[in-house]
PDB file of N, CA and C in Angstrom:
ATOM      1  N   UNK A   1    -197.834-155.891  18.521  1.00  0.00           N
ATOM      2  CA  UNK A   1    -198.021-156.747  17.364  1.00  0.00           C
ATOM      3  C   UNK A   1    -199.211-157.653  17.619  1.00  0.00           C
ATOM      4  N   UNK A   2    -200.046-157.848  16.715  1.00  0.00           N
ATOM      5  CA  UNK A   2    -201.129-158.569  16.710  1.00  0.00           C
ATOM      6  C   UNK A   2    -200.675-160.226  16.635  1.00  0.00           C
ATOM      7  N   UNK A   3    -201.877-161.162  17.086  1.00  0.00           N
ATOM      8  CA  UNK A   3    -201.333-162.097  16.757  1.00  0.00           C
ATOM      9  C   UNK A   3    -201.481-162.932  15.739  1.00  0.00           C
ATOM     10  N   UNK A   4    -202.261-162.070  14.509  1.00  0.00           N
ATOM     11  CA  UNK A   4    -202.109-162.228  13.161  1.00  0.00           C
ATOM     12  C   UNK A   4    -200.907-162.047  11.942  1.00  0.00           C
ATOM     13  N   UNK A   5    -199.709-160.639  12.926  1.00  0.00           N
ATOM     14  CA  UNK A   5    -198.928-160.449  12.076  1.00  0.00           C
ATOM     15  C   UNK A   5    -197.492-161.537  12.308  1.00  0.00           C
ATOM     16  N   UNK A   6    -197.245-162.608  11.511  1.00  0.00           N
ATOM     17  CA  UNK A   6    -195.972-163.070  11.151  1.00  0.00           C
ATOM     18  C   UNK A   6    -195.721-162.869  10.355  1.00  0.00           C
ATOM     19  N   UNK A   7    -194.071-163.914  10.893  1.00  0.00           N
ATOM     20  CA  UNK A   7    -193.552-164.436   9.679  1.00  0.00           C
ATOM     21  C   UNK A   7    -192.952-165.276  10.060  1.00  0.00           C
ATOM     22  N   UNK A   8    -192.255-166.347   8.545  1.00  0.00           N
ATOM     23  CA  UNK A   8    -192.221-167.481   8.457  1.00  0.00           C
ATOM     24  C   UNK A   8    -190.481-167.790   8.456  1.00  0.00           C
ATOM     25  N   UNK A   9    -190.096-168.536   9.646  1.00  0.00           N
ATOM     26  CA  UNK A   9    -188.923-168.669   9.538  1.00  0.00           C
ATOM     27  C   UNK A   9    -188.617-170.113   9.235  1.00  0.00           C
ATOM     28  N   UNK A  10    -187.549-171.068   8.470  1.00  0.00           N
ATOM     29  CA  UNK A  10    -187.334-172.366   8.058  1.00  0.00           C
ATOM     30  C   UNK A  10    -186.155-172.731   8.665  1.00  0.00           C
ATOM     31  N   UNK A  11    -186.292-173.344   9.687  1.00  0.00           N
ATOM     32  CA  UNK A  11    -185.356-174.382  10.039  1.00  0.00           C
ATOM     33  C   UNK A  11    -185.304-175.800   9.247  1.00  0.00           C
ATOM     34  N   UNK A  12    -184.081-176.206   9.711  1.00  0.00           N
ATOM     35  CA  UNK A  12    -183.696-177.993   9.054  1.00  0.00           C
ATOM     36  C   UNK A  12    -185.065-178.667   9.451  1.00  0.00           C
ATOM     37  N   UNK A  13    -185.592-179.741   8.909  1.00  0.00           N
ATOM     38  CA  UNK A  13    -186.267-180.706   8.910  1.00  0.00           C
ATOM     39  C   UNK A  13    -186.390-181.600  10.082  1.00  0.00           C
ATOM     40  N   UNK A  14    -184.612-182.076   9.916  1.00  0.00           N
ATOM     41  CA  UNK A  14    -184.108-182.805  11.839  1.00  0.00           C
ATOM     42  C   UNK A  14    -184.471-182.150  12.867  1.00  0.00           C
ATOM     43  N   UNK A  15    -184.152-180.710  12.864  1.00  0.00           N
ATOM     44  CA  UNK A  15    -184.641-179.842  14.037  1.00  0.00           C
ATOM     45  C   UNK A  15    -185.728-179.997  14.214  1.00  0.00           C
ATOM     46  N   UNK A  16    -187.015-179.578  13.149  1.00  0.00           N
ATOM     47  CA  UNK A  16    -188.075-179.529  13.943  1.00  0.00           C
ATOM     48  C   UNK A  16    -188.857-180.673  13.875  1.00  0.00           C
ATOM     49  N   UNK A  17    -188.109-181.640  13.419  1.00  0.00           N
ATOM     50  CA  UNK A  17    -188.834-183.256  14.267  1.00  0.00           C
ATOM     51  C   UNK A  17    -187.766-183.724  15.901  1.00  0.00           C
ATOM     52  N   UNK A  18    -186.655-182.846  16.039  1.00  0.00           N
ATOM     53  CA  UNK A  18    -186.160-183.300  17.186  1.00  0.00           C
ATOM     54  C   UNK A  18    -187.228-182.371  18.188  1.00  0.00           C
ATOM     55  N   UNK A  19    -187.421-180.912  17.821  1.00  0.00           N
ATOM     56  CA  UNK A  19    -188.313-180.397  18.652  1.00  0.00           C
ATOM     57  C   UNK A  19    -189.719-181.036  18.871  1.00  0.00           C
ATOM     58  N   UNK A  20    -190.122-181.186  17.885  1.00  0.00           N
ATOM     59  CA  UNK A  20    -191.422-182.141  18.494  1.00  0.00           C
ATOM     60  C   UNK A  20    -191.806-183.329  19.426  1.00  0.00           C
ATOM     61  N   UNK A  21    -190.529-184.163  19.303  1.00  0.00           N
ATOM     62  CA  UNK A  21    -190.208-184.786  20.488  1.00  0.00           C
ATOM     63  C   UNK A  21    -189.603-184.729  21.930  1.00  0.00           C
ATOM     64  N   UNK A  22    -189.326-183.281  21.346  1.00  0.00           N
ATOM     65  CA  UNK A  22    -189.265-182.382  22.665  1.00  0.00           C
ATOM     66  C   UNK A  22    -190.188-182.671  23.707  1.00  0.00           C
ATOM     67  N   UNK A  23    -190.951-181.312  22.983  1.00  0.00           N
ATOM     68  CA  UNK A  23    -192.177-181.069  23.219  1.00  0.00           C
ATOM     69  C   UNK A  23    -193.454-182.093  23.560  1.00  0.00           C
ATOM     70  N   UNK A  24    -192.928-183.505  23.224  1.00  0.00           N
ATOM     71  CA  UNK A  24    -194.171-184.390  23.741  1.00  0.00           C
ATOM     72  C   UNK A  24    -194.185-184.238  25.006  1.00  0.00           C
ATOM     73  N   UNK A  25    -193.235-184.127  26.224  1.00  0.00           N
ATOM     74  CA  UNK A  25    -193.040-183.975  27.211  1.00  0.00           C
ATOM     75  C   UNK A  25    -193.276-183.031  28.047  1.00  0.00           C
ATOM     76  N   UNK A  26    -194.016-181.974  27.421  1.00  0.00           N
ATOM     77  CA  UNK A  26    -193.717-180.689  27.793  1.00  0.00           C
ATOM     78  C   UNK A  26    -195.234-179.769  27.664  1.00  0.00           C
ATOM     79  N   UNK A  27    -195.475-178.964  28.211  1.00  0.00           N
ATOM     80  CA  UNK A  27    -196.609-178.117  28.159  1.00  0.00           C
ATOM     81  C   UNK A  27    -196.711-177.322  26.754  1.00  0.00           C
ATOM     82  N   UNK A  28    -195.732-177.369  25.791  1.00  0.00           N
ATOM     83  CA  UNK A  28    -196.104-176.612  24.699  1.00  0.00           C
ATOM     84  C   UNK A  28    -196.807-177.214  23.930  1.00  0.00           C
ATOM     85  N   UNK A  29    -198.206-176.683  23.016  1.00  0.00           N
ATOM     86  CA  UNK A  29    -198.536-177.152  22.411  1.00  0.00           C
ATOM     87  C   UNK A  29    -198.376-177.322  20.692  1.00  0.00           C
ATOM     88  N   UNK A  30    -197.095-177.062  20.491  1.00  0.00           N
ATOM     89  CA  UNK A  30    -196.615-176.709  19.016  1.00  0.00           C
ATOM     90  C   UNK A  30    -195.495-176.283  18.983  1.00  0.00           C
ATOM     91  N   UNK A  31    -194.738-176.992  17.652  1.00  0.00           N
ATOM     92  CA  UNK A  31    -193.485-176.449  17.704  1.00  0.00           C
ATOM     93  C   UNK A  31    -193.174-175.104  17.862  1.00  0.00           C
ATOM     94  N   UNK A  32    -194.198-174.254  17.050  1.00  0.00           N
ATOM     95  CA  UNK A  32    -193.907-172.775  17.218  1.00  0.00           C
ATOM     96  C   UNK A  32    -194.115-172.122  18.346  1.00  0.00           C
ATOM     97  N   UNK A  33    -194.794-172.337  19.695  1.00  0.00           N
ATOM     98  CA  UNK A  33    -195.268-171.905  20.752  1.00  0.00           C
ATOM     99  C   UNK A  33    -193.523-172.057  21.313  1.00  0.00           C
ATOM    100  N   UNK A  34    -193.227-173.151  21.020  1.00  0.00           N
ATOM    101  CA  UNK A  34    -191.866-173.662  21.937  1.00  0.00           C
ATOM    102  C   UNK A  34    -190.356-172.799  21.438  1.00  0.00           C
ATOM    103  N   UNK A  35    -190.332-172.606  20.149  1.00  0.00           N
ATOM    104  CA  UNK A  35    -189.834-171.733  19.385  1.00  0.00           C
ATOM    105  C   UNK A  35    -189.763-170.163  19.921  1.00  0.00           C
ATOM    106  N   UNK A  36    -191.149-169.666  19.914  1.00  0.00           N
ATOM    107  CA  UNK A  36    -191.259-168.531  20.013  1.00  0.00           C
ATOM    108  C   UNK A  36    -190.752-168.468  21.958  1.00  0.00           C
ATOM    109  N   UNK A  37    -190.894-169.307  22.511  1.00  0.00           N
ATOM    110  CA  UNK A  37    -190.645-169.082  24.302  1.00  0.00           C
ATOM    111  C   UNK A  37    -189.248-168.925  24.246  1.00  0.00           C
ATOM    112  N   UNK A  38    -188.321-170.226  23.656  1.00  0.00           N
ATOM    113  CA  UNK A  38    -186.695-169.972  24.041  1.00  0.00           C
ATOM    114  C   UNK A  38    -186.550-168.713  23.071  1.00  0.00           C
ATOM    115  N   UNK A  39    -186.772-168.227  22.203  1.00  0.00           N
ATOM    116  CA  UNK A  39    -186.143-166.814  21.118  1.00  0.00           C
ATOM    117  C   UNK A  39    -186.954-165.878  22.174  1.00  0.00           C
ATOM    118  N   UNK A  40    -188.043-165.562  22.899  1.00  0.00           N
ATOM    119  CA  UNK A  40    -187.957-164.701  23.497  1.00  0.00           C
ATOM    120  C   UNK A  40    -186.991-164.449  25.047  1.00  0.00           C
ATOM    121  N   UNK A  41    -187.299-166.322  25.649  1.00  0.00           N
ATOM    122  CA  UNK A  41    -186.418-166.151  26.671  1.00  0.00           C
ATOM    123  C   UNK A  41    -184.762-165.435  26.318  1.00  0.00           C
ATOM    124  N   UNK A  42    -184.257-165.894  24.945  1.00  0.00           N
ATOM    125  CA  UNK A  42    -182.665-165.420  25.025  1.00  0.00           C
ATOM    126  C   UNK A  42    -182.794-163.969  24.647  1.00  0.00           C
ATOM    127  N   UNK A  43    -183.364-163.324  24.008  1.00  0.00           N
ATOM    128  CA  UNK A  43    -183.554-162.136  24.132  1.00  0.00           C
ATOM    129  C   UNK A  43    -183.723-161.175  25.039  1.00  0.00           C
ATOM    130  N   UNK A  44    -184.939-161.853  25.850  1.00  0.00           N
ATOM    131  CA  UNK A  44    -185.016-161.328  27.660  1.00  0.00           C
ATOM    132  C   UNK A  44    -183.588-161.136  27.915  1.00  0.00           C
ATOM    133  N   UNK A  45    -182.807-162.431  28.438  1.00  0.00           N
ATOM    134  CA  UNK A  45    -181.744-162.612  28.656  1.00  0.00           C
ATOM    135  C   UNK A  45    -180.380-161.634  28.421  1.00  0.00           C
ATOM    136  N   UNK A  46    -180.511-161.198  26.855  1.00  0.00           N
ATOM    137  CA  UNK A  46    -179.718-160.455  26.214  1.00  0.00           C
ATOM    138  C   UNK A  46    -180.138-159.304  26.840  1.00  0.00           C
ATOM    139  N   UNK A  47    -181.034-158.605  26.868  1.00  0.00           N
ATOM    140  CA  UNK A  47    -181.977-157.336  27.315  1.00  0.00           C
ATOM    141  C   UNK A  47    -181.861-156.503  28.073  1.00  0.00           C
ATOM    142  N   UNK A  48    -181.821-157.851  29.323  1.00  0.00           N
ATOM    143  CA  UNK A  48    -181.553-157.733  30.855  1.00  0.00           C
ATOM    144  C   UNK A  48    -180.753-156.262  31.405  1.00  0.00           C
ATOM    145  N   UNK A  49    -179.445-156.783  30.269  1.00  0.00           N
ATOM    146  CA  UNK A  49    -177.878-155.641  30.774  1.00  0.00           C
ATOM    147  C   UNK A  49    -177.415-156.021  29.331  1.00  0.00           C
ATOM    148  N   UNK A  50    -178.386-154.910  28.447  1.00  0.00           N
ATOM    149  CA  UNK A  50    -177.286-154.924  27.151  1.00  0.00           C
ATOM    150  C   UNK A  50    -176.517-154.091  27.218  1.00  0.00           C
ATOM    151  N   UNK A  51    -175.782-153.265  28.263  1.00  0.00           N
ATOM    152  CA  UNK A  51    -174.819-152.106  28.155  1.00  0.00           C
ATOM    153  C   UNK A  51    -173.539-153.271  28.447  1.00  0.00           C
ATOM    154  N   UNK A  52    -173.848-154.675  29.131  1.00  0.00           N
ATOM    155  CA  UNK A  52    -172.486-155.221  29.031  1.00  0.00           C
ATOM    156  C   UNK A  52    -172.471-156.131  28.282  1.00  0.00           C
ATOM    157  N   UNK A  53    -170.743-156.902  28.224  1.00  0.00           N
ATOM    158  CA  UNK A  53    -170.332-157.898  27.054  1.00  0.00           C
ATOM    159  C   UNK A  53    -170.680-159.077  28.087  1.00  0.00           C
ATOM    160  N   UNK A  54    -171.014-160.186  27.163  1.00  0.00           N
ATOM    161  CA  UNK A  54    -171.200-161.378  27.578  1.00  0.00           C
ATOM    162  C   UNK A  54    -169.880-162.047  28.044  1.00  0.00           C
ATOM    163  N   UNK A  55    -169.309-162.403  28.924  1.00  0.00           N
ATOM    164  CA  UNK A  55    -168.089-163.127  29.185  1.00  0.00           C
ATOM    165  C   UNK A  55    -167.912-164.432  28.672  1.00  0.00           C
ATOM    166  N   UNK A  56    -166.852-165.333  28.706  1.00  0.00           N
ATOM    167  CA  UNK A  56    -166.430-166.653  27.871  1.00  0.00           C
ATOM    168  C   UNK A  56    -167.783-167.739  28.761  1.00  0.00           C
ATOM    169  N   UNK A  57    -167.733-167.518  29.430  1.00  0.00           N
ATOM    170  CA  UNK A  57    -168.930-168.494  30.347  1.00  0.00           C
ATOM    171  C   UNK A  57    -170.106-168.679  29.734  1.00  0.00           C
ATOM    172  N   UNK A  58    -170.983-166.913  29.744  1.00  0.00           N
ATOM    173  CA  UNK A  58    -172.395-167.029  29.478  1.00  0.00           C
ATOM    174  C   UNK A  58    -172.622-167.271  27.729  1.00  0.00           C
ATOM    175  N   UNK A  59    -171.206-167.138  27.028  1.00  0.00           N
ATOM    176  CA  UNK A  59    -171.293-167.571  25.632  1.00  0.00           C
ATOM    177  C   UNK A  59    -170.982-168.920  25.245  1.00  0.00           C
ATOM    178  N   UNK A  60    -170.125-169.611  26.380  1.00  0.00           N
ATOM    179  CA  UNK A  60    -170.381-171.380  26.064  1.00  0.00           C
ATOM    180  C   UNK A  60    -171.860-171.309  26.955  1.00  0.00           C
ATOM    181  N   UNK A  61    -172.382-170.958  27.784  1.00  0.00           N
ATOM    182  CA  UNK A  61    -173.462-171.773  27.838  1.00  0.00           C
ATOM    183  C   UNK A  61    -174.033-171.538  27.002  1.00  0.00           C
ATOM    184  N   UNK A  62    -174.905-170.386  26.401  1.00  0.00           N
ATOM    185  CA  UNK A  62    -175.353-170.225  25.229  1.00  0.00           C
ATOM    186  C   UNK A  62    -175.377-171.248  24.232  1.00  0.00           C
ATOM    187  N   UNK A  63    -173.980-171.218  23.439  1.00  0.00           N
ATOM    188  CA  UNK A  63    -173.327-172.413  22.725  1.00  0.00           C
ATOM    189  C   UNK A  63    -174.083-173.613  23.040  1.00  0.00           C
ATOM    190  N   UNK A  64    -173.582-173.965  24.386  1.00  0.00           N
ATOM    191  CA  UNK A  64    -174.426-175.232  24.560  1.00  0.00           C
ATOM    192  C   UNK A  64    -175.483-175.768  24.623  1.00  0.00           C
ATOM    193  N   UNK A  65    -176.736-174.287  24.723  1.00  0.00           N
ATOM    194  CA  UNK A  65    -177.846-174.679  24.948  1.00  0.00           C
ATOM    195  C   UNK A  65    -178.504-174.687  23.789  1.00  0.00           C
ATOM    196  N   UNK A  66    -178.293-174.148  22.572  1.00  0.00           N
ATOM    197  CA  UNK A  66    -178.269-174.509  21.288  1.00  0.00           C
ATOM    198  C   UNK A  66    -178.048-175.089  21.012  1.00  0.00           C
ATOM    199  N   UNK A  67    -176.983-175.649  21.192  1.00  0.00           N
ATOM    200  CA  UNK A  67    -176.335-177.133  20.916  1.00  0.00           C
ATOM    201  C   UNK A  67    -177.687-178.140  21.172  1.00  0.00           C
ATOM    202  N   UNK A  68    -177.807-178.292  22.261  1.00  0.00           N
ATOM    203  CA  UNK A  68    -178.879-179.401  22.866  1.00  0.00           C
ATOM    204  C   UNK A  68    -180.389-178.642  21.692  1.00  0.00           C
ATOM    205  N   UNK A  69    -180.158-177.762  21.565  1.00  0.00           N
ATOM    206  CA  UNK A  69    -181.551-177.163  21.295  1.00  0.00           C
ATOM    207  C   UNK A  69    -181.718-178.062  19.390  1.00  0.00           C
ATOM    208  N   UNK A  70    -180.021-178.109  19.026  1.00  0.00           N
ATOM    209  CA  UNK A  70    -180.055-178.612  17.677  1.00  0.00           C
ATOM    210  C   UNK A  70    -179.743-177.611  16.588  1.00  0.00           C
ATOM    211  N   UNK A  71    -179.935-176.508  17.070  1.00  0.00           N
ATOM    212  CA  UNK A  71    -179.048-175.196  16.210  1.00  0.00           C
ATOM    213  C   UNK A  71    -177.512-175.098  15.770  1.00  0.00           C
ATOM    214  N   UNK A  72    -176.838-176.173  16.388  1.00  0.00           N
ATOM    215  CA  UNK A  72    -175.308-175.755  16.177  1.00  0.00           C
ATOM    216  C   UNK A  72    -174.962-177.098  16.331  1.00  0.00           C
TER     217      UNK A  72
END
């Protein structure tokens, strides 16, 4: 994929002013750079060993890291 072809996804308003204050702290330079790193990191993640089920553990952390992230 080029890095001309998107698309446009809309989160809440709160979210992406909590992410930006994230991100003051942080090496990303844009909400979407920061966006696009954790949706690829959990995907990696998922990727890894998709032949198995996630157990009660790696789905509260999940949970939680969304949570903090402002998704849930």
């Amino acid at each position: 994929m080029s890095a001309q072809e998107r698309v446009t996804i809309k989160i809440p308003k709160p979210l992406y002013n909590r992410i930006s204050e994230i991100i003051e702290e942080t090496g990303f330079s844009s909400v979407t750079d920061f966006i696009v790193y954790v949706l690829r990191d959990v995907i990696a993640m998922r990727s890894e060993d998709s032949s198995r089920n996630l157990n009660r553990s790696e789905i509260e952390s999940i949970r939680q890291r969304l949570k903090s992230l402002g998704y849930l």
